[in-house]
PDB file of N, CA and C in Angstrom:
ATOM      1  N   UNK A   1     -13.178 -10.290  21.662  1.00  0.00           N
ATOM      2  CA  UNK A   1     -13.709  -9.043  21.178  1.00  0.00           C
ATOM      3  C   UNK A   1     -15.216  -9.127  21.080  1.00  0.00           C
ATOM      4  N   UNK A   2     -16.218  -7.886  21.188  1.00  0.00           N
ATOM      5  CA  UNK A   2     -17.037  -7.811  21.337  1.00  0.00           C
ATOM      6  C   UNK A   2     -17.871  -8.299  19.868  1.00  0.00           C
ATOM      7  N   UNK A   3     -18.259  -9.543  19.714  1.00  0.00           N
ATOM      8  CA  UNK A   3     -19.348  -9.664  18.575  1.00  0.00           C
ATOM      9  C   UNK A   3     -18.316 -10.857  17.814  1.00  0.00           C
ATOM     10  N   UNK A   4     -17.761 -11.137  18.252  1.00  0.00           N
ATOM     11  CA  UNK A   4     -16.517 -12.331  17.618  1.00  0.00           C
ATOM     12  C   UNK A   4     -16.360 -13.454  18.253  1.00  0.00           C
ATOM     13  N   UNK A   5     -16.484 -14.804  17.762  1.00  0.00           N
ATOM     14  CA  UNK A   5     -16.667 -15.960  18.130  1.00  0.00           C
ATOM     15  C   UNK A   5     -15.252 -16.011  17.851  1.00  0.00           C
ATOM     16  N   UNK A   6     -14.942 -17.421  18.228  1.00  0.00           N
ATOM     17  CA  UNK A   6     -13.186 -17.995  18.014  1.00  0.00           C
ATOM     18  C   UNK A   6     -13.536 -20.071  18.258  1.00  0.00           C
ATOM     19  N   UNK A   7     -12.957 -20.846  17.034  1.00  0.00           N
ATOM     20  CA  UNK A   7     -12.546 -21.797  17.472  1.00  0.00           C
ATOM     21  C   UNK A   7     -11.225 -22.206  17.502  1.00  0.00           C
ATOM     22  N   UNK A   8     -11.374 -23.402  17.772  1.00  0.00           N
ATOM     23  CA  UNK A   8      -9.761 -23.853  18.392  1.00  0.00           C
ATOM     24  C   UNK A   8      -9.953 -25.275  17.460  1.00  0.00           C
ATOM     25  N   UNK A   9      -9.198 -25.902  16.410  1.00  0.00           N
ATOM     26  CA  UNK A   9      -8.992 -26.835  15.847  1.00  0.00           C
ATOM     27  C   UNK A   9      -7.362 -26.681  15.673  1.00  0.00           C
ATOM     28  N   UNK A  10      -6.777 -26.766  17.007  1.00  0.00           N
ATOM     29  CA  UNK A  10      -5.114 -26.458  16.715  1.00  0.00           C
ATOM     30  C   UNK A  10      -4.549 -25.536  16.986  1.00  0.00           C
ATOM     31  N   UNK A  11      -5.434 -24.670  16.517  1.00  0.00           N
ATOM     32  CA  UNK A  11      -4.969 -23.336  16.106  1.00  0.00           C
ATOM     33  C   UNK A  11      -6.223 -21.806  16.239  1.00  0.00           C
ATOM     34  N   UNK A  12      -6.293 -21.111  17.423  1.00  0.00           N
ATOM     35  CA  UNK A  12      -7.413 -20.646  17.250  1.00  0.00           C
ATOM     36  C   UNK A  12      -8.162 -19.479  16.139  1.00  0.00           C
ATOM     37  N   UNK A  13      -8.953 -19.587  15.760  1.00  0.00           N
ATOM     38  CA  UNK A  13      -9.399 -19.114  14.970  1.00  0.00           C
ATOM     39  C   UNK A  13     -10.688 -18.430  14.754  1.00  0.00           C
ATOM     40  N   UNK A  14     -11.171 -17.349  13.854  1.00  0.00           N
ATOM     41  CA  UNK A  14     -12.115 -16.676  14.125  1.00  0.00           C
ATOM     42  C   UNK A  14     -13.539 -17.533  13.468  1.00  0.00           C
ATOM     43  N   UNK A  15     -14.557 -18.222  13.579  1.00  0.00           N
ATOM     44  CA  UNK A  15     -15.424 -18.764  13.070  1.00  0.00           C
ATOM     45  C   UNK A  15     -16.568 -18.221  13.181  1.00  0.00           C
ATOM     46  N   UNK A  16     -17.075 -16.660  13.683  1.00  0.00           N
ATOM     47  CA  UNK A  16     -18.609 -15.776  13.689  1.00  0.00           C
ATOM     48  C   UNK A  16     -18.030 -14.868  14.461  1.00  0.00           C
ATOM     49  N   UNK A  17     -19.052 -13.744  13.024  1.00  0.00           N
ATOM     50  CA  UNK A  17     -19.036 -12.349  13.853  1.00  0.00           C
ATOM     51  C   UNK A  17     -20.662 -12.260  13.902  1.00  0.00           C
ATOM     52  N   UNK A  18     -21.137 -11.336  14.881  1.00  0.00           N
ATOM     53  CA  UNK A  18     -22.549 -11.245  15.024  1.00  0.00           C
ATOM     54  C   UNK A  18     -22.286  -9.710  15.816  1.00  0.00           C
ATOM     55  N   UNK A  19     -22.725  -9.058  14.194  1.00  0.00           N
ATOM     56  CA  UNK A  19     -22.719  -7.467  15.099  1.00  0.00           C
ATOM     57  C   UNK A  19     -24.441  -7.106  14.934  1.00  0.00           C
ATOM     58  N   UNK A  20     -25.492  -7.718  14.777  1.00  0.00           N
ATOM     59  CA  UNK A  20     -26.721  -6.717  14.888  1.00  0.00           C
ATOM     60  C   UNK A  20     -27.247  -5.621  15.476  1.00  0.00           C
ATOM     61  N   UNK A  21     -27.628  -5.240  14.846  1.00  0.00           N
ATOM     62  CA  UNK A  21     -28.224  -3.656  15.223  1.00  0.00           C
ATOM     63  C   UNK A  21     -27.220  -2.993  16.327  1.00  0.00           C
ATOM     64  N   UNK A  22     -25.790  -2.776  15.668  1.00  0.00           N
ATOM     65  CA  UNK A  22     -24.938  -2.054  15.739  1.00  0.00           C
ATOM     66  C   UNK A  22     -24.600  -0.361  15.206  1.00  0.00           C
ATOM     67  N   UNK A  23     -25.932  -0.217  14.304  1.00  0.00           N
ATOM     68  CA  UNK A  23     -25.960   1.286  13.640  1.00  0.00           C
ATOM     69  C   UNK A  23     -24.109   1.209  12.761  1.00  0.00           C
ATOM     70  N   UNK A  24     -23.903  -0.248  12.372  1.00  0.00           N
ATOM     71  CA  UNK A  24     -23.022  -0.405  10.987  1.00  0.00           C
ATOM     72  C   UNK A  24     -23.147   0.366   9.967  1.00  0.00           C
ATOM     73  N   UNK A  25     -22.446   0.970   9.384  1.00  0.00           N
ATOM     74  CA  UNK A  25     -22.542   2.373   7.982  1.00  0.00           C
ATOM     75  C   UNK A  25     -21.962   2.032   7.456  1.00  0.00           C
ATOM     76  N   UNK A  26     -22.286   2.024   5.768  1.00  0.00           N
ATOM     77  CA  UNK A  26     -21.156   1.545   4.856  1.00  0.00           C
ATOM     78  C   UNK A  26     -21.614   0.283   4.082  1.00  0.00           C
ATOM     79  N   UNK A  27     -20.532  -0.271   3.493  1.00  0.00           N
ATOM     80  CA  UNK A  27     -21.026  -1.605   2.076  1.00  0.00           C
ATOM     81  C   UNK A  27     -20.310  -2.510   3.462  1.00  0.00           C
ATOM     82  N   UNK A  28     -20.624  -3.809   3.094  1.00  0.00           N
ATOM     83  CA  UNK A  28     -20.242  -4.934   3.753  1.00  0.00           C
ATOM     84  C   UNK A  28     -18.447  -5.551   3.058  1.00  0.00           C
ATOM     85  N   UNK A  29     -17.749  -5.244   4.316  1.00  0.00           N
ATOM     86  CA  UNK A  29     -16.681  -4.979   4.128  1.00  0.00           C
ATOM     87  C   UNK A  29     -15.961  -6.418   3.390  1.00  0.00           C
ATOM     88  N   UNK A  30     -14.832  -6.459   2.326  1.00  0.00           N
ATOM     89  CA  UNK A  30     -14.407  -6.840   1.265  1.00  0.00           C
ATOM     90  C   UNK A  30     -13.609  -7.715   2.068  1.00  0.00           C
ATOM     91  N   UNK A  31     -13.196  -7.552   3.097  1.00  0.00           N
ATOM     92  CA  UNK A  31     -12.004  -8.441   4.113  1.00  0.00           C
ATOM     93  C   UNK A  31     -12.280  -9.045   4.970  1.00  0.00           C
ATOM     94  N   UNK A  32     -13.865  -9.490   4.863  1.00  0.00           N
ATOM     95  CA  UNK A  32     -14.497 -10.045   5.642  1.00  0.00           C
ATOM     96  C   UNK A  32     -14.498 -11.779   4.834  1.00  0.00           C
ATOM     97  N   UNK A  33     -14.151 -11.083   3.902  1.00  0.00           N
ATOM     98  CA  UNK A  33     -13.998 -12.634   2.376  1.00  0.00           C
ATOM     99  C   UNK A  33     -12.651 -13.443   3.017  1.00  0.00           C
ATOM    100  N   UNK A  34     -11.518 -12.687   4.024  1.00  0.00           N
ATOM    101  CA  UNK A  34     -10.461 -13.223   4.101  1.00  0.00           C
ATOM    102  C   UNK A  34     -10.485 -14.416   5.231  1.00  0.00           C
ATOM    103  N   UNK A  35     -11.527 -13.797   6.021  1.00  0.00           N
ATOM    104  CA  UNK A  35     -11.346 -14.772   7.123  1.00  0.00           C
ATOM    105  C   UNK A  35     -11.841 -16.014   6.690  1.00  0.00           C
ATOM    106  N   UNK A  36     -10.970 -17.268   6.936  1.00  0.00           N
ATOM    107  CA  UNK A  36     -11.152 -18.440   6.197  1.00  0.00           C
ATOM    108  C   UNK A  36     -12.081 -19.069   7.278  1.00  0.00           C
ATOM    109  N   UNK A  37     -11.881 -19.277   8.355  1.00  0.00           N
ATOM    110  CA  UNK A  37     -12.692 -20.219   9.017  1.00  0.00           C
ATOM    111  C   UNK A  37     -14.145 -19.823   9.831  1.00  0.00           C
ATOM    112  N   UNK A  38     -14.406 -18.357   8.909  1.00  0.00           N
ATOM    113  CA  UNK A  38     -15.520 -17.858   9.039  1.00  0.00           C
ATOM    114  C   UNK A  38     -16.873 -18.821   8.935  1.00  0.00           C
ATOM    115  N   UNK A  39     -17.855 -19.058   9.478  1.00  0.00           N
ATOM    116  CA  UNK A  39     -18.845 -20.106   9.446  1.00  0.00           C
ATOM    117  C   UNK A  39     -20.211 -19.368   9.759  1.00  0.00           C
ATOM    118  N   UNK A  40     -20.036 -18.377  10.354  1.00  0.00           N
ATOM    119  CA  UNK A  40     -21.867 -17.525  11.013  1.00  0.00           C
ATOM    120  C   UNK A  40     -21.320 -15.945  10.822  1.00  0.00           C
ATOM    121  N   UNK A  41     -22.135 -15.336  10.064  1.00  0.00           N
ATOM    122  CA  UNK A  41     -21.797 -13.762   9.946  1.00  0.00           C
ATOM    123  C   UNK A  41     -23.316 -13.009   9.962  1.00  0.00           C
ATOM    124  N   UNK A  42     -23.422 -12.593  10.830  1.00  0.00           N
ATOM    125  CA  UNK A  42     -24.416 -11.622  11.287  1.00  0.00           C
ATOM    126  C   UNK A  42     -24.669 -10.407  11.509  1.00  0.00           C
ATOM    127  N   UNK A  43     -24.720  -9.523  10.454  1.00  0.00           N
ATOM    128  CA  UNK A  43     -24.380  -8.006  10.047  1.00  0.00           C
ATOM    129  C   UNK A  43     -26.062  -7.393  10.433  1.00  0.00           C
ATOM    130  N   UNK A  44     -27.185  -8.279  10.601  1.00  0.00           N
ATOM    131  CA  UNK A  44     -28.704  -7.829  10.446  1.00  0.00           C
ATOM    132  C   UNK A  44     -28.787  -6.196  11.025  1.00  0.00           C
ATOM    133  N   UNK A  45     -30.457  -5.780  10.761  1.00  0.00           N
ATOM    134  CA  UNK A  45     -30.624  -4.796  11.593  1.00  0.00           C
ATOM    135  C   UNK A  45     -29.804  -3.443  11.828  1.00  0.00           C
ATOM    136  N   UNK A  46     -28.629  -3.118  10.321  1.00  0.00           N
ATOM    137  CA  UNK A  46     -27.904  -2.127  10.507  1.00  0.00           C
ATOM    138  C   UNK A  46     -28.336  -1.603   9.374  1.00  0.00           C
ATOM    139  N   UNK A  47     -27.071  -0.476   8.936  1.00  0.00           N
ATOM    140  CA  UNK A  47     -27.328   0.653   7.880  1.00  0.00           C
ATOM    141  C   UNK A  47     -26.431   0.327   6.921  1.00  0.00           C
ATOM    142  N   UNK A  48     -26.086  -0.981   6.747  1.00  0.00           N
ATOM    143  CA  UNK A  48     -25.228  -1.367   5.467  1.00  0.00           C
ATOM    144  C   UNK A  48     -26.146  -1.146   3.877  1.00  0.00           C
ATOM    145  N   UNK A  49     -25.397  -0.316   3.718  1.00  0.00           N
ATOM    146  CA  UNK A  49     -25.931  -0.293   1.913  1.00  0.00           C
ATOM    147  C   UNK A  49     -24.695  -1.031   0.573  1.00  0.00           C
ATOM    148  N   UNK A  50     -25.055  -1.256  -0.361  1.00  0.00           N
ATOM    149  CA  UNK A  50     -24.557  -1.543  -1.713  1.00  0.00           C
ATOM    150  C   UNK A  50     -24.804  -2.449  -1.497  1.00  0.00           C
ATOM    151  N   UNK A  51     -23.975  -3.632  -2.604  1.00  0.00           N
ATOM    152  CA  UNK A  51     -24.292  -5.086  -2.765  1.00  0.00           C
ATOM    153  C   UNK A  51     -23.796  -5.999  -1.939  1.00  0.00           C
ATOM    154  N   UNK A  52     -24.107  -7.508  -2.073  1.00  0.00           N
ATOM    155  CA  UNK A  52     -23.576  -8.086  -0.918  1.00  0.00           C
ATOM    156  C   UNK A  52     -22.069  -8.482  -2.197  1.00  0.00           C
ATOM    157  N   UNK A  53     -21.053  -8.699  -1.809  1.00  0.00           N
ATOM    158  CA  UNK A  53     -19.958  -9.407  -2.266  1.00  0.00           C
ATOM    159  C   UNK A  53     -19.766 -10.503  -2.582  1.00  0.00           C
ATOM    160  N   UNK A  54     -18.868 -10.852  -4.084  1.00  0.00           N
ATOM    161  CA  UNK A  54     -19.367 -12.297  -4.557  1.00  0.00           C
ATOM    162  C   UNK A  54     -17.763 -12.780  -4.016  1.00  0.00           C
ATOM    163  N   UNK A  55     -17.008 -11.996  -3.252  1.00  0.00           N
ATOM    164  CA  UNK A  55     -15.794 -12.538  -2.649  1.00  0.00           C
ATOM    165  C   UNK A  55     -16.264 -13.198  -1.565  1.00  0.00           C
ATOM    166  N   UNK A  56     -17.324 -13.425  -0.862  1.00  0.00           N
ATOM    167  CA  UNK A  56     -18.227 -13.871   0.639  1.00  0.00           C
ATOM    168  C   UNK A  56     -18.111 -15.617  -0.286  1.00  0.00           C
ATOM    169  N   UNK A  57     -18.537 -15.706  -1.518  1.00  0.00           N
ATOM    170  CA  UNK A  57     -18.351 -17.202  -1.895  1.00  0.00           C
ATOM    171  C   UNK A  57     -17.376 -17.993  -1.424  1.00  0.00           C
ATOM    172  N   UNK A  58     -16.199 -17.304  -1.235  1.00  0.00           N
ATOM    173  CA  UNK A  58     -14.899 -18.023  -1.566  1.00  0.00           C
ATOM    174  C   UNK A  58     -15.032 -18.461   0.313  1.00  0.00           C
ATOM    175  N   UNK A  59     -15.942 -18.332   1.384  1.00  0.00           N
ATOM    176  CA  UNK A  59     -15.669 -18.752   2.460  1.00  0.00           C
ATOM    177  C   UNK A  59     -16.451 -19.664   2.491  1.00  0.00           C
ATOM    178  N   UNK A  60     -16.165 -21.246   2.131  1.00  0.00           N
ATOM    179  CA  UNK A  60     -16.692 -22.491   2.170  1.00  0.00           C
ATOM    180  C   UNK A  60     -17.146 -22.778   3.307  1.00  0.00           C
ATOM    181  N   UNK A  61     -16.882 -22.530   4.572  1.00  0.00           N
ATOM    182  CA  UNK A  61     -17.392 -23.199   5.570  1.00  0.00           C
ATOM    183  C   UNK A  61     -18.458 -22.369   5.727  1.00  0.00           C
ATOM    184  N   UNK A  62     -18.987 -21.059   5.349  1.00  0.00           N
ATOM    185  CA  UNK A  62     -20.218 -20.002   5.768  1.00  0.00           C
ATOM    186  C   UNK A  62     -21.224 -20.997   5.646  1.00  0.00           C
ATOM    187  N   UNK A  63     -22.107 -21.305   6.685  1.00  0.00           N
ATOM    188  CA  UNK A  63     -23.560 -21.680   6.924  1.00  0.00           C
ATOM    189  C   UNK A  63     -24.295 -21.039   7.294  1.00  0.00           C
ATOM    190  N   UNK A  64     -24.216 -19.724   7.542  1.00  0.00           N
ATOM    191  CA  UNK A  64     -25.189 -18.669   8.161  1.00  0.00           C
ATOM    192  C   UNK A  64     -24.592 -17.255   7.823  1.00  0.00           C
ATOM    193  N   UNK A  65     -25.638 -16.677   6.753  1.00  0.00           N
ATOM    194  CA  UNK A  65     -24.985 -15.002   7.122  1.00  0.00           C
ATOM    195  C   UNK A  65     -26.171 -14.071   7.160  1.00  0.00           C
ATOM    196  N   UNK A  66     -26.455 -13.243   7.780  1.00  0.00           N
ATOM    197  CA  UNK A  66     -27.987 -12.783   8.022  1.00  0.00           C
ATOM    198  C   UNK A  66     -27.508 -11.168   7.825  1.00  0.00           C
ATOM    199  N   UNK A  67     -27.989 -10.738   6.672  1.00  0.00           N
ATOM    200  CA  UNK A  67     -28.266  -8.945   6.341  1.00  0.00           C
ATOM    201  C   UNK A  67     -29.306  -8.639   6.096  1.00  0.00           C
ATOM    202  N   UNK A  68     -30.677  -9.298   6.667  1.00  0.00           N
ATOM    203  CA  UNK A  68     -31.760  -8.454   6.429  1.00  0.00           C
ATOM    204  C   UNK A  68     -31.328  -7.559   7.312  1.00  0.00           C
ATOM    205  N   UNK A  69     -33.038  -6.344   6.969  1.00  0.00           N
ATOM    206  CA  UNK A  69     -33.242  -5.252   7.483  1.00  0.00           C
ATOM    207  C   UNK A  69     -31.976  -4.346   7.076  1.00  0.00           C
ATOM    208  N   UNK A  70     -31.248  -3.909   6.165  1.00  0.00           N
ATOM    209  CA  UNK A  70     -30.056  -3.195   5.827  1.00  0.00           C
ATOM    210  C   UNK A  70     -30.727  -2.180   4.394  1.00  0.00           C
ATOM    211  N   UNK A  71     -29.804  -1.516   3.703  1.00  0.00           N
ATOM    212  CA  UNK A  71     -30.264  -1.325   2.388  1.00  0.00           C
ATOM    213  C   UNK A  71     -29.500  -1.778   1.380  1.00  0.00           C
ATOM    214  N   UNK A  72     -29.333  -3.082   1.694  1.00  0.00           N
ATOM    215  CA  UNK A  72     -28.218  -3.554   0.629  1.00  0.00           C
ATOM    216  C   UNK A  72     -29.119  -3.924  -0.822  1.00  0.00           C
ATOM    217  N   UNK A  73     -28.776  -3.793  -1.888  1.00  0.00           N
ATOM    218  CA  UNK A  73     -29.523  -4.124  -2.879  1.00  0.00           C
ATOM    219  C   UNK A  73     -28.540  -5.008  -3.798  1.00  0.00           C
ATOM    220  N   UNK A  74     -29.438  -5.629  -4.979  1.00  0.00           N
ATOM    221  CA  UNK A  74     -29.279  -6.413  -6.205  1.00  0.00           C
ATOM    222  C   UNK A  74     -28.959  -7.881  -5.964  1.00  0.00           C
ATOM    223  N   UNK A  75     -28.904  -8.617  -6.576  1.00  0.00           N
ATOM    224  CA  UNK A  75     -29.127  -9.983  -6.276  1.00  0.00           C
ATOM    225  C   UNK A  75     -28.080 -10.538  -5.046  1.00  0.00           C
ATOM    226  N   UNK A  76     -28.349 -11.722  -5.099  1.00  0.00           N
ATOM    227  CA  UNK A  76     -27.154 -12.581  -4.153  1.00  0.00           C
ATOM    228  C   UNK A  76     -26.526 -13.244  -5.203  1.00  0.00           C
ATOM    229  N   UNK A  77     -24.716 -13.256  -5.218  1.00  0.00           N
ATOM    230  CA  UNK A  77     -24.357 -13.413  -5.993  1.00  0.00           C
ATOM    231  C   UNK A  77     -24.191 -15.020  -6.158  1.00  0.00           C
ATOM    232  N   UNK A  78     -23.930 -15.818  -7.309  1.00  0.00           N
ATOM    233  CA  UNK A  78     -23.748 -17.071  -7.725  1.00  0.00           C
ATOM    234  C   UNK A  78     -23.011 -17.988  -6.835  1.00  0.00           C
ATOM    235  N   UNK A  79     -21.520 -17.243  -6.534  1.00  0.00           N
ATOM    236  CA  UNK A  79     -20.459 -17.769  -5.625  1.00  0.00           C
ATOM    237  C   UNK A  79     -21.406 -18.182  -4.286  1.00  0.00           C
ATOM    238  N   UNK A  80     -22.388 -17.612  -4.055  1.00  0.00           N
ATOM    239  CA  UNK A  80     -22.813 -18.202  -2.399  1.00  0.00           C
ATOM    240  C   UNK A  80     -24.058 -19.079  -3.130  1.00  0.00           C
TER     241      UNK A  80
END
Protein backbone atom coordinates (compact mmCIF):
# COMPACT_ATOMS: atom_id res chain seq x y z
CA UNK A 1 0.00 0.00 0.00
CA UNK A 2 0.87 3.35 -0.82
CA UNK A 3 2.97 5.03 2.20
CA UNK A 4 3.33 1.59 4.21
CA UNK A 5 6.45 -0.21 4.92
CA UNK A 6 6.16 -4.09 5.98
CA UNK A 7 8.74 -6.37 7.80
CA UNK A 8 9.08 -9.94 7.84
CA UNK A 9 10.46 -11.43 11.28
CA UNK A 10 8.24 -14.69 10.65
CA UNK A 11 5.51 -13.12 10.20
CA UNK A 12 4.95 -10.03 8.04
CA UNK A 13 4.27 -7.06 9.52
CA UNK A 14 3.59 -3.38 9.29
CA UNK A 15 6.83 -1.39 10.70
CA UNK A 16 6.32 2.59 8.88
CA UNK A 17 3.84 4.60 7.56
CA UNK A 18 5.15 7.79 5.81
CA UNK A 19 2.22 9.78 4.47
CA UNK A 20 3.76 13.54 4.10
CA UNK A 21 2.20 16.23 2.65
CA UNK A 22 -0.76 14.15 1.90
CA UNK A 23 -3.38 17.17 2.69
CA UNK A 24 -4.26 14.54 5.98
CA UNK A 25 -7.46 16.25 7.92
CA UNK A 26 -8.29 15.45 11.25
CA UNK A 27 -6.49 14.46 14.91
CA UNK A 28 -3.85 11.75 14.50
CA UNK A 29 -5.67 8.67 14.45
CA UNK A 30 -6.09 6.56 17.94
CA UNK A 31 -5.45 3.06 15.98
CA UNK A 32 -2.44 3.97 14.88
CA UNK A 33 -1.40 3.07 18.84
CA UNK A 34 -2.45 -0.59 17.70
CA UNK A 35 -0.01 -1.36 15.30
CA UNK A 36 2.61 -3.11 17.40
CA UNK A 37 5.55 -3.40 15.22
CA UNK A 38 5.20 0.12 14.19
CA UNK A 39 8.92 1.68 14.28
CA UNK A 40 8.87 5.09 11.71
CA UNK A 41 5.56 7.16 11.48
CA UNK A 42 5.59 10.07 9.30
CA UNK A 43 2.37 12.14 9.27
CA UNK A 44 4.68 15.73 8.49
CA UNK A 45 3.57 18.55 6.25
CA UNK A 46 -0.32 17.87 6.61
CA UNK A 47 -3.49 19.41 8.20
CA UNK A 48 -3.58 17.25 11.31
CA UNK A 49 -4.90 19.24 14.24
CA UNK A 50 -5.51 18.37 18.17
CA UNK A 51 -3.05 16.65 20.36
CA UNK A 52 -0.60 14.12 19.67
CA UNK A 53 -1.83 10.78 21.66
CA UNK A 54 -0.37 9.42 24.82
CA UNK A 55 -1.68 5.85 23.39
CA UNK A 56 1.49 6.41 20.55
CA UNK A 57 3.64 5.49 24.02
CA UNK A 58 2.49 2.12 24.26
CA UNK A 59 4.45 1.42 20.66
CA UNK A 60 7.94 0.49 22.08
CA UNK A 61 9.70 -0.11 19.07
CA UNK A 62 8.72 3.78 17.60
CA UNK A 63 12.17 5.45 16.80
CA UNK A 64 10.93 8.00 14.51
CA UNK A 65 7.63 9.90 14.29
CA UNK A 66 7.70 13.28 12.46
CA UNK A 67 4.37 15.82 12.75
CA UNK A 68 5.91 18.95 12.23
CA UNK A 69 4.39 21.52 10.06
CA UNK A 70 0.61 20.29 11.19
CA UNK A 71 -1.59 22.23 13.79
CA UNK A 72 -1.34 19.85 16.34
CA UNK A 73 -0.99 21.52 19.73
CA UNK A 74 -0.07 21.00 23.63
CA UNK A 75 2.69 19.12 24.89
CA UNK A 76 4.21 15.67 23.91
CA UNK A 77 2.91 13.38 26.14
CA UNK A 78 5.11 11.48 29.03
CA UNK A 79 4.37 7.88 27.55
CA UNK A 80 6.76 8.84 24.47
Amino acid sequence: WYGVSCGNDGEPFVDGISLPRNRLRGKVPLEVSAINGLNRLDFSENILTGDIPSELGSLRGLTSMMLQQNNIVGTIPTSL
